[in-house]
N, C-alpha and C. Protein backbone atom coordinates (compact mmCIF):
# COMPACT_ATOMS: atom_id res chain seq x y z
N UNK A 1 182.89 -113.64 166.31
CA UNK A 1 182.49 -112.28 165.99
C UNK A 1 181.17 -111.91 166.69
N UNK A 2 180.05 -112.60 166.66
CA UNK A 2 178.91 -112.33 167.72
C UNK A 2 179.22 -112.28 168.89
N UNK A 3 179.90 -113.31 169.62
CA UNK A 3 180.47 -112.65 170.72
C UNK A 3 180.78 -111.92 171.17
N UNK A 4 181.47 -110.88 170.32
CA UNK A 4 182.59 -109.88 170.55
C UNK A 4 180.96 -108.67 170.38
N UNK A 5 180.59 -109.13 169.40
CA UNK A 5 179.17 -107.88 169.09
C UNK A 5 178.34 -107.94 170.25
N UNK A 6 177.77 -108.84 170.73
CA UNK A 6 176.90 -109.43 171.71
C UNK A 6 177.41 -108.50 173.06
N UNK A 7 178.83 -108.81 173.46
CA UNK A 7 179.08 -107.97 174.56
C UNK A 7 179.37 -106.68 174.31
N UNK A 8 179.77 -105.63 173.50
CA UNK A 8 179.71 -104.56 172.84
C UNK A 8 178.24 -104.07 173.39
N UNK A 9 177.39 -105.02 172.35
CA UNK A 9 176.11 -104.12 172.74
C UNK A 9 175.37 -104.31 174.17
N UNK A 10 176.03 -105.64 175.20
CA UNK A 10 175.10 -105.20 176.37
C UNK A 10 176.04 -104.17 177.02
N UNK A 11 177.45 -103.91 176.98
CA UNK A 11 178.07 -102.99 177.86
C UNK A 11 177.40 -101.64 177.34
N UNK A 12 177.24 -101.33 176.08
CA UNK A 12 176.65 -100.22 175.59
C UNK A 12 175.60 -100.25 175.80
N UNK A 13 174.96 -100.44 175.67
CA UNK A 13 172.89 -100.65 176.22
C UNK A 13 173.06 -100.47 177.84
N UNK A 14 174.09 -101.17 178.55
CA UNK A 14 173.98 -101.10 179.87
C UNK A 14 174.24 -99.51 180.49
N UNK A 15 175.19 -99.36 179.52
CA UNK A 15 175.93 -97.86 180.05
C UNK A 15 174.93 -97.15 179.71
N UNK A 16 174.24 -96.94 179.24
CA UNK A 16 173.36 -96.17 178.35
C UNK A 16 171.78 -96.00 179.42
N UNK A 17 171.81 -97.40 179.96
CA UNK A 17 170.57 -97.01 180.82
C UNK A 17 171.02 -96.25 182.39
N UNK A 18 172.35 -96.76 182.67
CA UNK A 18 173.00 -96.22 183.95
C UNK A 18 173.08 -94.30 183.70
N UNK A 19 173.53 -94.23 182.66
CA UNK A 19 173.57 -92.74 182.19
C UNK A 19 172.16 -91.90 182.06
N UNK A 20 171.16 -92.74 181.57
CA UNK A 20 169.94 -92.33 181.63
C UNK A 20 169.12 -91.77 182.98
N UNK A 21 169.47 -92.77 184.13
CA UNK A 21 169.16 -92.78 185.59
C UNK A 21 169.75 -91.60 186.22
N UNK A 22 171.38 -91.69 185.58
CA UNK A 22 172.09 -90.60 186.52
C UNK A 22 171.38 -89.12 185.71
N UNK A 23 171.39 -88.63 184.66
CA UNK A 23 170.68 -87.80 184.24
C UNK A 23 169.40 -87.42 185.08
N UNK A 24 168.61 -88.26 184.88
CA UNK A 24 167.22 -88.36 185.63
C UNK A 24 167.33 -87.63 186.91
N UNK A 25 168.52 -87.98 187.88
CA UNK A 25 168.47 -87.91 188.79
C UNK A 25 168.83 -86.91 188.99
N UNK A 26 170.22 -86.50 188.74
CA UNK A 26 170.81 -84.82 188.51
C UNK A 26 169.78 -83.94 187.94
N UNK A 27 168.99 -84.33 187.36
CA UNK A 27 168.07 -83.02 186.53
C UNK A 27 166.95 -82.92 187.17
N UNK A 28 166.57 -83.90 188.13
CA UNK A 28 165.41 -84.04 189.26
C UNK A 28 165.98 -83.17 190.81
N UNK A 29 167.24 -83.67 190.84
CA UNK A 29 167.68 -82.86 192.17
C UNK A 29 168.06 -81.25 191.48
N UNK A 30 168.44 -80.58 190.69
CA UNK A 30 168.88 -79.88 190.25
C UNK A 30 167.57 -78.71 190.50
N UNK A 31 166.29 -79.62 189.53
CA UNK A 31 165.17 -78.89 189.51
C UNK A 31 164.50 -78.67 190.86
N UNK A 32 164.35 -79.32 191.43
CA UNK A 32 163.59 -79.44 192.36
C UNK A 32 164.41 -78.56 194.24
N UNK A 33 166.28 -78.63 194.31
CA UNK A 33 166.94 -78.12 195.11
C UNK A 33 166.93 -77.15 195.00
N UNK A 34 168.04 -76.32 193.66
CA UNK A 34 168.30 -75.31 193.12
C UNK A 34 167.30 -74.52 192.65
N UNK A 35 166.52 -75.17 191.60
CA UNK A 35 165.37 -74.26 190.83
C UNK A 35 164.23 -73.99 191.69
N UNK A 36 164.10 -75.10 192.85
CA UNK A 36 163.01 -74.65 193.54
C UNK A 36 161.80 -74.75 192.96
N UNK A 37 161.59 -75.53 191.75
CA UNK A 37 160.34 -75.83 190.96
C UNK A 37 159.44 -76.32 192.14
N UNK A 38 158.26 -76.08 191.65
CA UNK A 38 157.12 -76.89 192.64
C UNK A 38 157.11 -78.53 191.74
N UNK A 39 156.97 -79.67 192.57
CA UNK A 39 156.46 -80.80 191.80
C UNK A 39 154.85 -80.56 191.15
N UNK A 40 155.00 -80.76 189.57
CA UNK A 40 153.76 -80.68 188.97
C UNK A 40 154.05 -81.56 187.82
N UNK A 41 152.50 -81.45 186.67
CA UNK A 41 152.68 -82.86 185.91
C UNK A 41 153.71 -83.22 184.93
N UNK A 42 154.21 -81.52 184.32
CA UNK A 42 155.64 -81.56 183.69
C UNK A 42 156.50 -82.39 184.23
N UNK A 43 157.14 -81.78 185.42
CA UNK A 43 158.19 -82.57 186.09
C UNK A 43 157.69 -84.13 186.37
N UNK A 44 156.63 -84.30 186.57
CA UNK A 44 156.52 -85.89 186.35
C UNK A 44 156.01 -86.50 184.92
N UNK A 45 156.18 -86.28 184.04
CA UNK A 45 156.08 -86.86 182.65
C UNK A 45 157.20 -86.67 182.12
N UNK A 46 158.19 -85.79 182.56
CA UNK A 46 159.29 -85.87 181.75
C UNK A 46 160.31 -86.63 182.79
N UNK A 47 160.36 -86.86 184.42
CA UNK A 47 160.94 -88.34 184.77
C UNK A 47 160.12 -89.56 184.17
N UNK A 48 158.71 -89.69 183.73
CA UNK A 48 158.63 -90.81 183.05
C UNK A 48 159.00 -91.24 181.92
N UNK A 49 159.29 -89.83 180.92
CA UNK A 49 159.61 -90.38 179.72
C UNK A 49 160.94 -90.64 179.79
N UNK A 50 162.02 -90.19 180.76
CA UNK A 50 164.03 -90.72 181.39
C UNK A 50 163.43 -92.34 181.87
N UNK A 51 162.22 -93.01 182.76
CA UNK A 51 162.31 -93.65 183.07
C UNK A 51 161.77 -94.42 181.78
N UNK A 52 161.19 -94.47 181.07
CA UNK A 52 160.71 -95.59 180.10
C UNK A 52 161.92 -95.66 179.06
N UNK A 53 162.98 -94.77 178.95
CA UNK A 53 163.87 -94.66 177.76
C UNK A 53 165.04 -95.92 178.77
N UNK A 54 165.14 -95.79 179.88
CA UNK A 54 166.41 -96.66 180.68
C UNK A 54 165.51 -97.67 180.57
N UNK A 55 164.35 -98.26 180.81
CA UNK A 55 163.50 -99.24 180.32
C UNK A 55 164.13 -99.71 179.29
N UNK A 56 163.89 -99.08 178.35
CA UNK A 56 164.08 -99.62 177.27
C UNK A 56 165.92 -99.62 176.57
N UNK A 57 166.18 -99.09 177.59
CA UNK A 57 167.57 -99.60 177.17
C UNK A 57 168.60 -101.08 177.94
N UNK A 58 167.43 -100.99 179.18
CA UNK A 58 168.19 -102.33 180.06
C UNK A 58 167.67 -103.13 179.60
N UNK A 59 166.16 -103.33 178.94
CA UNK A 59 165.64 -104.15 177.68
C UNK A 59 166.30 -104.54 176.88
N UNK A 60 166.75 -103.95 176.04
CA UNK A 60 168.03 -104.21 175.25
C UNK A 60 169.41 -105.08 175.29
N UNK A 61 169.74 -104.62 176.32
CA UNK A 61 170.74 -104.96 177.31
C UNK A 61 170.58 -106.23 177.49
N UNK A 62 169.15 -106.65 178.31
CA UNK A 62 169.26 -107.97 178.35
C UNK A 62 169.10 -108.82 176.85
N UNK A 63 168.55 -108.51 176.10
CA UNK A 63 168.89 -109.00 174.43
C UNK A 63 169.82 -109.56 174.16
N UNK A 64 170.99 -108.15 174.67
CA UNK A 64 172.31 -108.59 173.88
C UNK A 64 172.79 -109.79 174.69
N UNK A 65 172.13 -109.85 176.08
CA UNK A 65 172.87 -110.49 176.79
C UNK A 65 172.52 -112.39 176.76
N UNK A 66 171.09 -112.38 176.21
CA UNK A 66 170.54 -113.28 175.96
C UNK A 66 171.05 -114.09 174.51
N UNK A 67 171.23 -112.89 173.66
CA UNK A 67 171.82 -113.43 172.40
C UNK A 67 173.50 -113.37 172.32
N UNK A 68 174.18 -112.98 173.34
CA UNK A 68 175.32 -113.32 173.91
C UNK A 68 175.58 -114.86 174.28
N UNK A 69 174.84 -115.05 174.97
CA UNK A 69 174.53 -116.58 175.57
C UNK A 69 173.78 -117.58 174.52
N UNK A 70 173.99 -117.53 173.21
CA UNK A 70 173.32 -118.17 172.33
C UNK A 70 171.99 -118.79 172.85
N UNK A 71 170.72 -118.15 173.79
CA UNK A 71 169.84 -118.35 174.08
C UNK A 71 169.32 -118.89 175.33
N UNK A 72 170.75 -119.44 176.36
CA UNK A 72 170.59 -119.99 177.45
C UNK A 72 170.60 -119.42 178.43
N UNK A 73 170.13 -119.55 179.59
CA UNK A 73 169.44 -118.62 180.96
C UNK A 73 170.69 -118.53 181.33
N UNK A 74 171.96 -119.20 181.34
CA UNK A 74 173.24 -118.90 182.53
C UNK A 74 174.48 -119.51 181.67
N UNK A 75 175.42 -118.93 181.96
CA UNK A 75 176.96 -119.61 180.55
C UNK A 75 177.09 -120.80 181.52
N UNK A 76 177.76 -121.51 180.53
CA UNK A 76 177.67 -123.01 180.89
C UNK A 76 179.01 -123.01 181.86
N UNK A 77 179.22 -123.85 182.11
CA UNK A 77 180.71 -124.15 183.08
C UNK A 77 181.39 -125.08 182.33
N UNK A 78 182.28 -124.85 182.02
CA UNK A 78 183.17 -125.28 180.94
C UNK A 78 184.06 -125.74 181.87
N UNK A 79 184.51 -125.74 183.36
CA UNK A 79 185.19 -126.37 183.69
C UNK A 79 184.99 -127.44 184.38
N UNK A 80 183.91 -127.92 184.27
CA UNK A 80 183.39 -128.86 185.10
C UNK A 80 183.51 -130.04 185.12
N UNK A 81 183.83 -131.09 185.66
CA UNK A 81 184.18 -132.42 185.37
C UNK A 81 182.78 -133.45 185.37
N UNK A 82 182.54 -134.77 184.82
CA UNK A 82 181.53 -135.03 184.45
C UNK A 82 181.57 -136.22 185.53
């Protein structure tokens, strides 16, 4: 059952920061092509606060992925002969 939770939450945490980026990015080209905004400190505090939220979701991500792996840096090889 952790298993099954463990990867749940890094595919979700993962998707979640990829979605964050693509946002970021569409709403940066959007503003900046189309709207013709000038770059000022708005437009850069609000890509930092898209960039600290995907932070903190690939953070996560690696969590699940760490507590996926019951704590070990790499899955073991189970097929390996001794």
């Amino acid at each position: 059952m952790l298993n099954k939770l463990g990867v749940a939450l890094y595919f979700l945490f993962l998707a979640g920061a990829i979605v964050v980026i693509f946002a970021l990015v569409a709403g940066l080209a959007y503003l900046i092509l189309v709207d013709q905004q000038p770059i000022s400190w708005n437009l850069i505090s609000g890509s930092l606060f898209f960039v600290i939220l995907a932070g903190i979701f690939w953070v996560c991500a690696q969590a699940a992925r760490y507590w996926l792996l019951d704590g070990s840096s790499s899955p073991s090889d189970r097929n390996a002969s001794s």
